[in-house]
N, C-alpha and C. Protein backbone atom coordinates (compact mmCIF):
# COMPACT_ATOMS: atom_id res chain seq x y z
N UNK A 1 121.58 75.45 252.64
CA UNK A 1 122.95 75.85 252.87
C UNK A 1 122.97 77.01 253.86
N UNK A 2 123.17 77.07 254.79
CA UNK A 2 123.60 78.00 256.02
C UNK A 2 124.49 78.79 255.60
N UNK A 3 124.20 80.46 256.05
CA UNK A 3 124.79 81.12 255.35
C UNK A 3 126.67 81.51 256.07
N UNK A 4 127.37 82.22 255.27
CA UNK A 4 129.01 82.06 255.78
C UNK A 4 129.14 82.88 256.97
N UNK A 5 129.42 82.75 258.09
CA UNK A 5 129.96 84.07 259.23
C UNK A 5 130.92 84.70 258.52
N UNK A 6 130.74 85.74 258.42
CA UNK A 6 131.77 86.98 258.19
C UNK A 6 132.29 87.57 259.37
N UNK A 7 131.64 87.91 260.41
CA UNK A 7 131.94 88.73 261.58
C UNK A 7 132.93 90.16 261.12
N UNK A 8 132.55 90.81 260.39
CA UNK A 8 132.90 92.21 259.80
C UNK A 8 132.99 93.16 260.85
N UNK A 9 134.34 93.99 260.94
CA UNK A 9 134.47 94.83 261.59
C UNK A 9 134.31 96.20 261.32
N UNK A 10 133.92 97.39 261.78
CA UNK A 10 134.17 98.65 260.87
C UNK A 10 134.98 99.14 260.32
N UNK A 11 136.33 98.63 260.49
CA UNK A 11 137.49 98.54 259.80
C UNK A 11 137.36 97.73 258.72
N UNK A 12 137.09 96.70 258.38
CA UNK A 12 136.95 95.79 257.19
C UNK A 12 135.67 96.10 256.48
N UNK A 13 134.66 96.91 256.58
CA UNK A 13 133.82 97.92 255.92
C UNK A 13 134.21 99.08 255.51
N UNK A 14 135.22 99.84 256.09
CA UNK A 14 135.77 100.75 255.50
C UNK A 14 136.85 100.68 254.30
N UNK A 15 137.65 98.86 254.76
CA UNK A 15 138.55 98.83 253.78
C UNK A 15 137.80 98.19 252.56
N UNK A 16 137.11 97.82 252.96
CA UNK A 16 136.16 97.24 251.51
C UNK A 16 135.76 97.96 250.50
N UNK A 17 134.85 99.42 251.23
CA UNK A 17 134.71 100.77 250.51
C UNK A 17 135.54 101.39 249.76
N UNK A 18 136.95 101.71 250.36
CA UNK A 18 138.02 102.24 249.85
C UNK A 18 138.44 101.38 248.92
N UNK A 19 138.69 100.63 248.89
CA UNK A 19 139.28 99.07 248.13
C UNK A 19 138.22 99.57 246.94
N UNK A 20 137.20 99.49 246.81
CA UNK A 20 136.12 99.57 245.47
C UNK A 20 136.14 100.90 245.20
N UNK A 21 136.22 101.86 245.60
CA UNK A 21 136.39 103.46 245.27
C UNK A 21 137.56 103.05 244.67
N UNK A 22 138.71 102.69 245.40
CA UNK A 22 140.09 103.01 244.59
C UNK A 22 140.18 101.96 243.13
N UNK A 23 139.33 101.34 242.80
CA UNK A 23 139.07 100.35 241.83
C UNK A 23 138.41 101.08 240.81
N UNK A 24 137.40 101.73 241.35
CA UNK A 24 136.35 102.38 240.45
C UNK A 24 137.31 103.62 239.35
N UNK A 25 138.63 104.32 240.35
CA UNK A 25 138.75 105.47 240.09
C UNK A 25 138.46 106.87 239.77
N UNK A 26 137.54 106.99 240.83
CA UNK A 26 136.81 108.01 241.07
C UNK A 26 137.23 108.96 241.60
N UNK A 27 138.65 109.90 241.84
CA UNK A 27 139.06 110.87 243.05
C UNK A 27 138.22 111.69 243.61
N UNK A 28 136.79 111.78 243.25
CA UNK A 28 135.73 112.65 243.81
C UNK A 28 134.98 112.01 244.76
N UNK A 29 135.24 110.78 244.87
CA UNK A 29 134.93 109.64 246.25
C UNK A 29 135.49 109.32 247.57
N UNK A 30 134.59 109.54 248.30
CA UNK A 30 135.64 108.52 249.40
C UNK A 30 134.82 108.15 250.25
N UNK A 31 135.35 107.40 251.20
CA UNK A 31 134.84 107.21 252.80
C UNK A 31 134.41 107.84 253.36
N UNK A 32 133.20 107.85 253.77
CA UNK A 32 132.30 109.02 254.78
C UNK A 32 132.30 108.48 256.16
N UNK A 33 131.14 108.65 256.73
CA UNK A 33 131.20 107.80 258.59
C UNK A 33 130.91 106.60 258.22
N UNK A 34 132.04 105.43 259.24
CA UNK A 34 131.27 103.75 259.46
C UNK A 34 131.49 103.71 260.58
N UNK A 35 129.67 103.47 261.04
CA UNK A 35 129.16 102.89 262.12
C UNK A 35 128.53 102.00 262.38
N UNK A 36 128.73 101.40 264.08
CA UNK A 36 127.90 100.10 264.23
C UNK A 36 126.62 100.81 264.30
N UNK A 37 125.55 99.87 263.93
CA UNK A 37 124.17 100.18 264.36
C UNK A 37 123.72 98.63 264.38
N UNK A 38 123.16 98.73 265.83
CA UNK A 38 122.86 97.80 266.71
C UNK A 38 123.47 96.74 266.76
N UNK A 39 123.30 95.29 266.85
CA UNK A 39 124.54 94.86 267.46
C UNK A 39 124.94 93.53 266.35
N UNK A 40 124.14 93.62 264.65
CA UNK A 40 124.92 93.18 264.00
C UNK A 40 124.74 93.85 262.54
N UNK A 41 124.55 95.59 262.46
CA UNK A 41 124.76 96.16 261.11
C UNK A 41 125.79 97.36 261.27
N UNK A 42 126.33 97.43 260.44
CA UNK A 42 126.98 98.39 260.00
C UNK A 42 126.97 99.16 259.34
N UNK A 43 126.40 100.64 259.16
CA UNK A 43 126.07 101.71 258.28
C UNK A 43 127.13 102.48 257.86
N UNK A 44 127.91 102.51 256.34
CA UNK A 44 128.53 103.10 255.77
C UNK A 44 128.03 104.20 254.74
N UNK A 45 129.27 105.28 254.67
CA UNK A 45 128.57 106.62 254.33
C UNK A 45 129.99 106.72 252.62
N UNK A 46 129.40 106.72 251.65
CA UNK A 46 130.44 107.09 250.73
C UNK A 46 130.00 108.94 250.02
N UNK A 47 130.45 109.47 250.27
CA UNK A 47 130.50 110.75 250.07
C UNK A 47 131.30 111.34 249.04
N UNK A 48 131.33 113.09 248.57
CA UNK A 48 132.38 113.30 247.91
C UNK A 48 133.39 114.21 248.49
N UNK A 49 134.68 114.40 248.11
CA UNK A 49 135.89 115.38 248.69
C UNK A 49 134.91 116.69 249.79
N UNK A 50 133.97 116.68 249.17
CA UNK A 50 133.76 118.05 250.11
C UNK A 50 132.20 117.33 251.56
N UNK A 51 132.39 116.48 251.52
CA UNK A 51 131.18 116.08 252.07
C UNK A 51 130.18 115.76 251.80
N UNK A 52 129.62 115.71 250.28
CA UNK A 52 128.46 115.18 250.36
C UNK A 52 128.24 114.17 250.31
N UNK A 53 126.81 113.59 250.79
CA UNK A 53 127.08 112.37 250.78
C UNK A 53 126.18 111.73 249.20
N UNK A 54 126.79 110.71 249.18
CA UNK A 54 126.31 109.91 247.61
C UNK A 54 125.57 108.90 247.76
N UNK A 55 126.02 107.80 248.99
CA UNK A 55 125.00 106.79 249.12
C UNK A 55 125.32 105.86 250.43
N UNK A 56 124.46 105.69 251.08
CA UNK A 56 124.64 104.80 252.31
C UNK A 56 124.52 103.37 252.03
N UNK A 57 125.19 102.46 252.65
CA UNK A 57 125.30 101.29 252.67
C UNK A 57 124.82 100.92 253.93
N UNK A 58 124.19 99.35 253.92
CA UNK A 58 124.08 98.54 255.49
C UNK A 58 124.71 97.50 254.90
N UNK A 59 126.20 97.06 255.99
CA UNK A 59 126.19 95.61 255.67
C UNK A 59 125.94 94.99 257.20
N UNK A 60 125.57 93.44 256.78
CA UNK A 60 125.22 92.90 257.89
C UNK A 60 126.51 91.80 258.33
N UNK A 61 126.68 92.22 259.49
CA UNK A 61 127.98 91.05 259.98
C UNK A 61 128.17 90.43 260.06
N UNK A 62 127.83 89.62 260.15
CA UNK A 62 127.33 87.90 260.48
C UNK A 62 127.53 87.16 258.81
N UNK A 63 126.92 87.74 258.03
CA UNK A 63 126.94 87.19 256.73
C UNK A 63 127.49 87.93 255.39
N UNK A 64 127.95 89.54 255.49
CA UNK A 64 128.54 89.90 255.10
C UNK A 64 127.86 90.59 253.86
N UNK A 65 126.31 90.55 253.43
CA UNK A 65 125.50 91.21 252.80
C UNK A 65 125.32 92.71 252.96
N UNK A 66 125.30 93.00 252.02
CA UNK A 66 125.32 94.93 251.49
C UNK A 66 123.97 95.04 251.03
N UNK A 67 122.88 96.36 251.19
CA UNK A 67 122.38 96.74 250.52
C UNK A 67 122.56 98.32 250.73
N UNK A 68 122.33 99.11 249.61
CA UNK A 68 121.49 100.55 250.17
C UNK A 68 120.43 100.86 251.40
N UNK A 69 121.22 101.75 251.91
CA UNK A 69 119.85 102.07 252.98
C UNK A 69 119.32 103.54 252.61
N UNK A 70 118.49 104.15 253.63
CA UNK A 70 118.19 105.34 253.96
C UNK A 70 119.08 106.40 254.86
């Protein structure tokens, strides 16, 4: 089975994030930096109110897979 194109934008990584923060109900969460990195991942930053950060995400665009990164 060939996997689904997603073609994910950094906008639809960010709303995804927010979307699950605001689910979780966490107000000590939010959206940190989303960036492209290289020319099909996307590195998201979820942090707390004051900046720190909590945990990075890679999703990949094409297929729409998340893991933790570094």
């Amino acid at each position: 089975m060939a996997p689904r194109v997603q073609n994910l934008t950094v906008a639809d990584v960010k709303q995804m994030i927010a979307s699950h923060l605001a689910w979780q109900g966490n107000p000590n969460l939010k959206v940190g930096a989303v960036e492209e990195s290289g020319d099909r991942l996307i590195i998201a930053e979820i942090v707390t109110q004051n900046g720190s950060l909590v945990q990075r995400l890679q999703f990949d665009c094409t297929t729409g897979s998340m893991q933790p990164t570094r």
